[in-house]
Protein backbone atom coordinates (compact mmCIF):
# COMPACT_ATOMS: atom_id res chain seq x y z
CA UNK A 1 0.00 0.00 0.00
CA UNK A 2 1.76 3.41 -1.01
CA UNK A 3 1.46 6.56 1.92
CA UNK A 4 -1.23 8.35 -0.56
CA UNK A 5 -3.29 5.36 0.08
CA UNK A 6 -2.74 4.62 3.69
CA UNK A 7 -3.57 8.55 4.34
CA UNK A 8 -6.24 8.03 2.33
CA UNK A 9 -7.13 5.24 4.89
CA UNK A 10 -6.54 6.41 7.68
CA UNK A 11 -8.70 10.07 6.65
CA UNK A 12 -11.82 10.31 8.85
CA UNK A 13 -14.95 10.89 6.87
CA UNK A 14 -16.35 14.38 7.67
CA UNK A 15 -19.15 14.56 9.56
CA UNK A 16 -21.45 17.16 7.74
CA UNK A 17 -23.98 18.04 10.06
CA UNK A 18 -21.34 19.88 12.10
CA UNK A 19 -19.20 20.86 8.88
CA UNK A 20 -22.40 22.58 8.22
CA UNK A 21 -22.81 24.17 11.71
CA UNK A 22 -19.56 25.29 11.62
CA UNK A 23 -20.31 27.43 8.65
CA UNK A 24 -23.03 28.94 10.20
CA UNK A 25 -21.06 29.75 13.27
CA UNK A 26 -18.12 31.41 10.88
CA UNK A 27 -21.03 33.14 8.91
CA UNK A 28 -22.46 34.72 12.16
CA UNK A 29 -19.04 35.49 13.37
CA UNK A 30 -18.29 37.38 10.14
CA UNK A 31 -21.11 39.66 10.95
CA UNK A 32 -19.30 41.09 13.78
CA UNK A 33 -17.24 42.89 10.74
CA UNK A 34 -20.60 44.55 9.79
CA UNK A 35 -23.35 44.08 6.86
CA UNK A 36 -20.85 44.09 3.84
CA UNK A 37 -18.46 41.75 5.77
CA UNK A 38 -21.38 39.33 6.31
CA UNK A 39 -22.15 39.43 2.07
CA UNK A 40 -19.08 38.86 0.88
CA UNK A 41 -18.79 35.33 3.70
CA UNK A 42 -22.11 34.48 2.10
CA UNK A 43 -21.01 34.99 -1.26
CA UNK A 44 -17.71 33.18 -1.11
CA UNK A 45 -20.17 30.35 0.37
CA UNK A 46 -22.37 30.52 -2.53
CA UNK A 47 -19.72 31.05 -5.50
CA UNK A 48 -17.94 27.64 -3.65
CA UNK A 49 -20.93 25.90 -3.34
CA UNK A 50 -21.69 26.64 -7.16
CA UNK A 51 -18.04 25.86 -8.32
CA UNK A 52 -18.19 22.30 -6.76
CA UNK A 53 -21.77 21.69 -7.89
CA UNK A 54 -20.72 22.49 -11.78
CA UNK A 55 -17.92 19.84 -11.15
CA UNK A 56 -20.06 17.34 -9.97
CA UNK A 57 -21.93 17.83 -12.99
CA UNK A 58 -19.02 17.54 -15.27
CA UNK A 59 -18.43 14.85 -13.41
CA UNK A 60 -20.98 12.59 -14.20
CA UNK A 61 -21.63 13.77 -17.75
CA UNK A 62 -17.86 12.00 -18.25
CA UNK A 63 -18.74 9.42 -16.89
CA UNK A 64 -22.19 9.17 -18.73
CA UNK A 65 -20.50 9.81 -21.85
CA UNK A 66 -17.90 7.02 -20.97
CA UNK A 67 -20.71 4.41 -21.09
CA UNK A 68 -20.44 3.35 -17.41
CA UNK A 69 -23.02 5.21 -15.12
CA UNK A 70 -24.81 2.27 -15.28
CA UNK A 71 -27.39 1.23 -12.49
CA UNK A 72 -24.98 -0.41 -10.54
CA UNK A 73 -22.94 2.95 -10.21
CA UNK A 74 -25.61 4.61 -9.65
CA UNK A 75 -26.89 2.67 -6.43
CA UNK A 76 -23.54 2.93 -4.60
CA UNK A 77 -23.69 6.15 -5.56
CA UNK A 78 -27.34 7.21 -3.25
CA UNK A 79 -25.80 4.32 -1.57
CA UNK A 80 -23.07 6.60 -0.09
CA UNK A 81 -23.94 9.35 2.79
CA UNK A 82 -21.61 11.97 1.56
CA UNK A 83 -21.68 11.52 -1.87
CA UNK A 84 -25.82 11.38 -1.55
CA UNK A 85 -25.99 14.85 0.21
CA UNK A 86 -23.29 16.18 -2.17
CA UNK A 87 -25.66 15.28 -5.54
CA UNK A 88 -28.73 16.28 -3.43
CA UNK A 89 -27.66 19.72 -2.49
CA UNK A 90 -27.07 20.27 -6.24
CA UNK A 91 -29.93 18.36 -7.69
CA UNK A 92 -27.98 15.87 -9.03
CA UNK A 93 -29.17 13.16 -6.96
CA UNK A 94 -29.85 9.96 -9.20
CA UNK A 95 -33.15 9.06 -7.48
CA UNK A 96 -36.23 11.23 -7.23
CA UNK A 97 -37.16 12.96 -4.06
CA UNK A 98 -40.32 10.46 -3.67
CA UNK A 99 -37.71 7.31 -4.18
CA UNK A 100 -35.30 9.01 -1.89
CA UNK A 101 -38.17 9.45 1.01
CA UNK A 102 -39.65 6.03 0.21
CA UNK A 103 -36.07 4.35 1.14
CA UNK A 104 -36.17 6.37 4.32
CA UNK A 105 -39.18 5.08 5.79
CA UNK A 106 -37.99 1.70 4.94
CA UNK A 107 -34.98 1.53 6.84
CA UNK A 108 -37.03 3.20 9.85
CA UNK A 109 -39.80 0.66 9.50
CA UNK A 110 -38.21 -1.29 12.14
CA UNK A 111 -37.69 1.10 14.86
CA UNK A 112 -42.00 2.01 14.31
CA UNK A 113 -42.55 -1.68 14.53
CA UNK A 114 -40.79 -1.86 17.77
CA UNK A 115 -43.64 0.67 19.13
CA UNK A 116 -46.45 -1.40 17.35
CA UNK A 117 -46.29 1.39 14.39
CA UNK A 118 -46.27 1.90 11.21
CA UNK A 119 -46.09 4.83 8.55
CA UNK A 120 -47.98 5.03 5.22
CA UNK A 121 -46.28 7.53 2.53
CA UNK A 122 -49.10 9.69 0.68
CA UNK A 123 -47.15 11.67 -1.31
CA UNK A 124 -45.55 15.14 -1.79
CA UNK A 125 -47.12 18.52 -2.70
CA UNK A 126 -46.32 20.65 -5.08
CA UNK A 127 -44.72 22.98 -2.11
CA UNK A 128 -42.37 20.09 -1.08
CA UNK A 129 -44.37 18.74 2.04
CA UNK A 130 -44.22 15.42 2.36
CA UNK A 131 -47.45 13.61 3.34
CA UNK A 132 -47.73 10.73 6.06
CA UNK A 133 -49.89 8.84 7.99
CA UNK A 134 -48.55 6.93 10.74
CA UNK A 135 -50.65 3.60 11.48
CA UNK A 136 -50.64 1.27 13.95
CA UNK A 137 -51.62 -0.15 17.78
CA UNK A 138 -49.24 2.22 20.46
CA UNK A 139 -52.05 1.67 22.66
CA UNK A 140 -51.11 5.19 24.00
CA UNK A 141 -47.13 4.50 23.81
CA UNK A 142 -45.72 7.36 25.60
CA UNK A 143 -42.60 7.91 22.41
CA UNK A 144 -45.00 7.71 19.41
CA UNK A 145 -44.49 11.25 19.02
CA UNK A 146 -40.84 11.16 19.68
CA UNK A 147 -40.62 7.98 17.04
CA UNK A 148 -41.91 10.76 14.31
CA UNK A 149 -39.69 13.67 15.31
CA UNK A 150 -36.54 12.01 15.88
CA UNK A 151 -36.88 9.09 13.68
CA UNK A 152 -39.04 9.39 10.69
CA UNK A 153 -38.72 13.26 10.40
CA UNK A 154 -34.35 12.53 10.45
CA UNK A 155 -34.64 9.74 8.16
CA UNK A 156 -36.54 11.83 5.42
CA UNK A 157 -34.23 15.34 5.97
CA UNK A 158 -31.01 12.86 5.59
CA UNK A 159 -32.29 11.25 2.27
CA UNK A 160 -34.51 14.41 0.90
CA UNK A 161 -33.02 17.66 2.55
CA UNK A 162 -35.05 19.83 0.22
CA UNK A 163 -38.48 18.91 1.46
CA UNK A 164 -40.13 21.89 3.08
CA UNK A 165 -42.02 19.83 5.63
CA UNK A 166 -43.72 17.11 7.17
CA UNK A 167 -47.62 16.97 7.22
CA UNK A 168 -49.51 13.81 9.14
CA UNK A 169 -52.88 13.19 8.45
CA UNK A 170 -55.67 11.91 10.43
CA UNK A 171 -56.07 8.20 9.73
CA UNK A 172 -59.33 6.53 8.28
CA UNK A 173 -61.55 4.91 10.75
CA UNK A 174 -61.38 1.07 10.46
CA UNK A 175 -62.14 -1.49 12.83
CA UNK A 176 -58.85 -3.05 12.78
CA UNK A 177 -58.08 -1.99 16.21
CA UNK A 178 -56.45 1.56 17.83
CA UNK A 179 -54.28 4.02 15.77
CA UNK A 180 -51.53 6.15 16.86
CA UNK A 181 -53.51 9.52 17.86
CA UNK A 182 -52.33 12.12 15.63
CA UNK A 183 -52.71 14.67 18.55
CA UNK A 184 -49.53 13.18 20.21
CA UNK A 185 -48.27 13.23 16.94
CA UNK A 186 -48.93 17.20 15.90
CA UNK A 187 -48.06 18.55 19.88
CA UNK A 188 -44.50 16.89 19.32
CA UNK A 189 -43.92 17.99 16.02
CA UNK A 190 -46.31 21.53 16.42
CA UNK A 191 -43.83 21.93 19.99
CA UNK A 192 -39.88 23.32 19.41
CA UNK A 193 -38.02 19.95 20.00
CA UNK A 194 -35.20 19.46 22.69
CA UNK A 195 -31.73 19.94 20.92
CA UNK A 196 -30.99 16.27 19.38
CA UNK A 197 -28.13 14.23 17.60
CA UNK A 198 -27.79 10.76 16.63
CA UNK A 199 -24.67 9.06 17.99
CA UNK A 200 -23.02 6.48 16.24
CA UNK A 201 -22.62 3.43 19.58
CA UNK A 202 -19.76 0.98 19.14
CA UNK A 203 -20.69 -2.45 20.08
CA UNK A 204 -24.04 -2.09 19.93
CA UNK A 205 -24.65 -3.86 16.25
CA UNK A 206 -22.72 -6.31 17.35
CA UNK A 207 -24.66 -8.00 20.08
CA UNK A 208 -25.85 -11.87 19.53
CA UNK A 209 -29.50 -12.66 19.27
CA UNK A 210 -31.00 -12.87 22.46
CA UNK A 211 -28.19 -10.65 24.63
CA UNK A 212 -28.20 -7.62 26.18
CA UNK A 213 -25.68 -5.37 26.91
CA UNK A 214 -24.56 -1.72 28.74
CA UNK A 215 -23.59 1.27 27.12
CA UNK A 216 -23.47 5.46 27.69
CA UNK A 217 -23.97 7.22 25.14
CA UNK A 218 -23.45 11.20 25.18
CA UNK A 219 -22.90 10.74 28.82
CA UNK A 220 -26.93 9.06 28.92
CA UNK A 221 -26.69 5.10 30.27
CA UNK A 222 -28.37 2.81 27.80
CA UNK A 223 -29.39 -1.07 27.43
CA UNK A 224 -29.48 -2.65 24.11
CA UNK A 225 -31.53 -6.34 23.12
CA UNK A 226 -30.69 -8.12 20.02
CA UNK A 227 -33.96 -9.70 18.88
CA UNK A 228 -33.10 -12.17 16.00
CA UNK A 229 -32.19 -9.33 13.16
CA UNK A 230 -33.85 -6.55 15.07
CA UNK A 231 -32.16 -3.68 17.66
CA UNK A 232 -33.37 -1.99 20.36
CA UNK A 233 -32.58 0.19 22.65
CA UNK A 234 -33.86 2.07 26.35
CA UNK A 235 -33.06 4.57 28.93
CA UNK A 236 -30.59 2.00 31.44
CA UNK A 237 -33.61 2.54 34.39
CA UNK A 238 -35.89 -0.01 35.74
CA UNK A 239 -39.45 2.76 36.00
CA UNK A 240 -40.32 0.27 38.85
CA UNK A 241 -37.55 0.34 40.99
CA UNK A 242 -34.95 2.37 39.41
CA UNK A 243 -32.43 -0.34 39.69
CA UNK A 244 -29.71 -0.82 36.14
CA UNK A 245 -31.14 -2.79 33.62
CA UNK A 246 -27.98 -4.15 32.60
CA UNK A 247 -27.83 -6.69 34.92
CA UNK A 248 -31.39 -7.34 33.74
CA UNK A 249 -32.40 -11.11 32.54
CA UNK A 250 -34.05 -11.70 28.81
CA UNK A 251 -36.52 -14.77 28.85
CA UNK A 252 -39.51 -15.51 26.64
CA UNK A 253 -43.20 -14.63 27.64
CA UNK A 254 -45.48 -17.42 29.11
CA UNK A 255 -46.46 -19.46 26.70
CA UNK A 256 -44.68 -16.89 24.37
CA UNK A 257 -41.91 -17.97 22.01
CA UNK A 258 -38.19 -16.49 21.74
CA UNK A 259 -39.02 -13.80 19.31
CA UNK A 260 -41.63 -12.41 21.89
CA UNK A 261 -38.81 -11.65 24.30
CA UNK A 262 -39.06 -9.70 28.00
CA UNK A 263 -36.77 -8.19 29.82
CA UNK A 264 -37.24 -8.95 33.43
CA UNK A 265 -35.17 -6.22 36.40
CA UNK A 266 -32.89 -8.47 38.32
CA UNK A 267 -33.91 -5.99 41.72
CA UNK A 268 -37.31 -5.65 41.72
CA UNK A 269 -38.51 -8.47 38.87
CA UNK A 270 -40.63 -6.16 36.97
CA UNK A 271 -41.29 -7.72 33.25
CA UNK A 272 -41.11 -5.23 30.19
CA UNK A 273 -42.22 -6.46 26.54
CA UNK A 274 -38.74 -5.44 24.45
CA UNK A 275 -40.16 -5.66 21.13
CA UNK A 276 -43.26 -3.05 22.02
CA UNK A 277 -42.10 -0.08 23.33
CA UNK A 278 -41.11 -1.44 26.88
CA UNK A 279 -44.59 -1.83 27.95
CA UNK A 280 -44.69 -3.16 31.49
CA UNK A 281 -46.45 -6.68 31.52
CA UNK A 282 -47.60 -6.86 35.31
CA UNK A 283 -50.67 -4.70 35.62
CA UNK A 284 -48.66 -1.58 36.02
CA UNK A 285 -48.55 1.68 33.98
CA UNK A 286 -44.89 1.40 34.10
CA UNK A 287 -42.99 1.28 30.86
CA UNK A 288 -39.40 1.68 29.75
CA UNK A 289 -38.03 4.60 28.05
CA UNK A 290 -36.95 3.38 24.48
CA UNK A 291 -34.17 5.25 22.65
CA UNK A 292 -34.78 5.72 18.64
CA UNK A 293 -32.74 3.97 17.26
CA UNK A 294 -31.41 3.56 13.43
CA UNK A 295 -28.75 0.86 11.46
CA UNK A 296 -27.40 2.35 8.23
CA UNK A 297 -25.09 0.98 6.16
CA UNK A 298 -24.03 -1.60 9.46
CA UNK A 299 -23.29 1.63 12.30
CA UNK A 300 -26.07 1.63 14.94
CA UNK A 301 -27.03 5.43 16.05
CA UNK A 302 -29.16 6.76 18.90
CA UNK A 303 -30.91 10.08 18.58
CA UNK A 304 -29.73 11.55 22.48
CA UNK A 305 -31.53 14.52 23.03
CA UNK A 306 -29.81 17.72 24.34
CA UNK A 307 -26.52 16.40 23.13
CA UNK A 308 -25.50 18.38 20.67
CA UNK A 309 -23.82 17.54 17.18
CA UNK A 310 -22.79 14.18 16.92
């Protein structure tokens, strides 16, 4: 391997949602020069911003041209974080914005099944406001609301950050059982959320199905359960008797199987249900706190309120 490529290596990636708060910051600072000192920041902003986006272009008209921005190409291409938000920011992304938001929901599809949920995509308007209804039997579940800020609302800004918006509507009545009420849903996402960032948690993806293990994340204690394929993750606090769950015991419930897992405190021997939410399973209000929680591309993150950029 030559040094060019072990630098290349060894090169962190960049994490952009603080590259981008940094610019702000320097923008702001700038002002302290006064009003002309502040146009001329945003302008060199803007006139770098348009001199990378023309390359990008360039870019992949070459590679058009050369007969190999093929399908394949293209996937790893959305496929890739950086390189996503690059083409985005430019409109050069090779998906649609409806493709782009689609994929999101999918990959947090999990994390809303873990609360009983689910989320229907309607559409977008002509404005840019993406439509939603979020489905499903909470049965009152005390972080349906934070499931749509933190989770679904992240999921489509990282994929589509040119939407203008998120709009859920009022479900259908059926007879299929409860729905998620949208009034939790609107006074989370009407109300100006805590500060949040998702933290990337070493360790955590790599738990075998059917363990449990500790971890602190932005200074917050946390217990993850591997459930065959499937993460979660909760506040480290028994609601019962405020023990540490991480000494905590997984079993299955009565006459359950093992994909219907509970978590059981090893101080007070409260039960929790791990795939819904926490719930507490003996006659008590009780529940766990769950953490969202999303896998992309292999790296487990947890959205940790008032932490800051990740």
């Amino acid at each position: 391997m030559t040094s060019a490529e072990q630098v290349a290596e060894a090169a962190p990636e960049p994490d952009l949602r603080a590259t981008g708060d940094r610019i702000e910051v320097l923008l702001e600072a700038s002002s302290a020069g006064g009003r002309v000192a502040r146009e001329r920041a945003e302008e060199l902003v803007r006139l770098v911003v348009d001199l990378y986006g023309a390359g990008l272009e360039r870019l992949l008209e070459i590679v058009h041209e050369s007969g190999r921005l093929d399908d394949e190409l293209l996937g790893r291409l959305a496929a890739d974080d950086l390189v996503a938000s690059l083409l985005a920011v430019h409109g050069l992304h090779p998906y649609d914005v409806e493709t782009r938001v689609a994929g999101a929901l999918e990959g947090v599809r999990p994390y809303l099944g873990s609360h009983g949920g689910d989320v229907e995509f309607l559409g977008i308007t002509e404005d840019g406001v993406v439509r939603l209804r979020m489905l499903g039997s909470c049965d009152g579940c005390p972080s349906s609301s934070v499931t749509l800020t933190l989770a679904v609302e992240t999921a489509i800004q990282a994929a589509a950050p040119e939407v203008s918006g998120i709009a859920v509507e009022e479900p259908p009545a059926t007879a299929g059982g409860p729905v998620i009420p949208v009034t939790a849903l609107r006074s989370r996402l009407d109300a100006t959320p805590p500060a949040s960032s998702w933290r990337t948690v070493d360790g955590l993806g790599a738990l075998a199905a059917g363990q449990l293990g500790a971890f602190t994340v932005a200074g917050m204690p946390v217990v993850g359960v591997r459930v065959g394929p499937d993460l979660y993750a909760y506040r480290d606090g028994c609601p019962v008797c405020g023990g540490s769950l991480a000494d905590g015991v997984l079993g299955r419930r009565l006459g359950g199987s093992a994909a219907d897992p509970v978590l059981r405190c090893a101080h007070c021997s409260a039960h929790f249900d791990v795939r819904r939410a926490g719930r507490g399973l003996d006659d008590t209000e009780a529940h766990l706190q769950p953490v969202p929680l999303l896998v992309r591309d292999g790296v487990v993150a947890l959205a940790v309120e008032g932490a800051g950029v990740a």
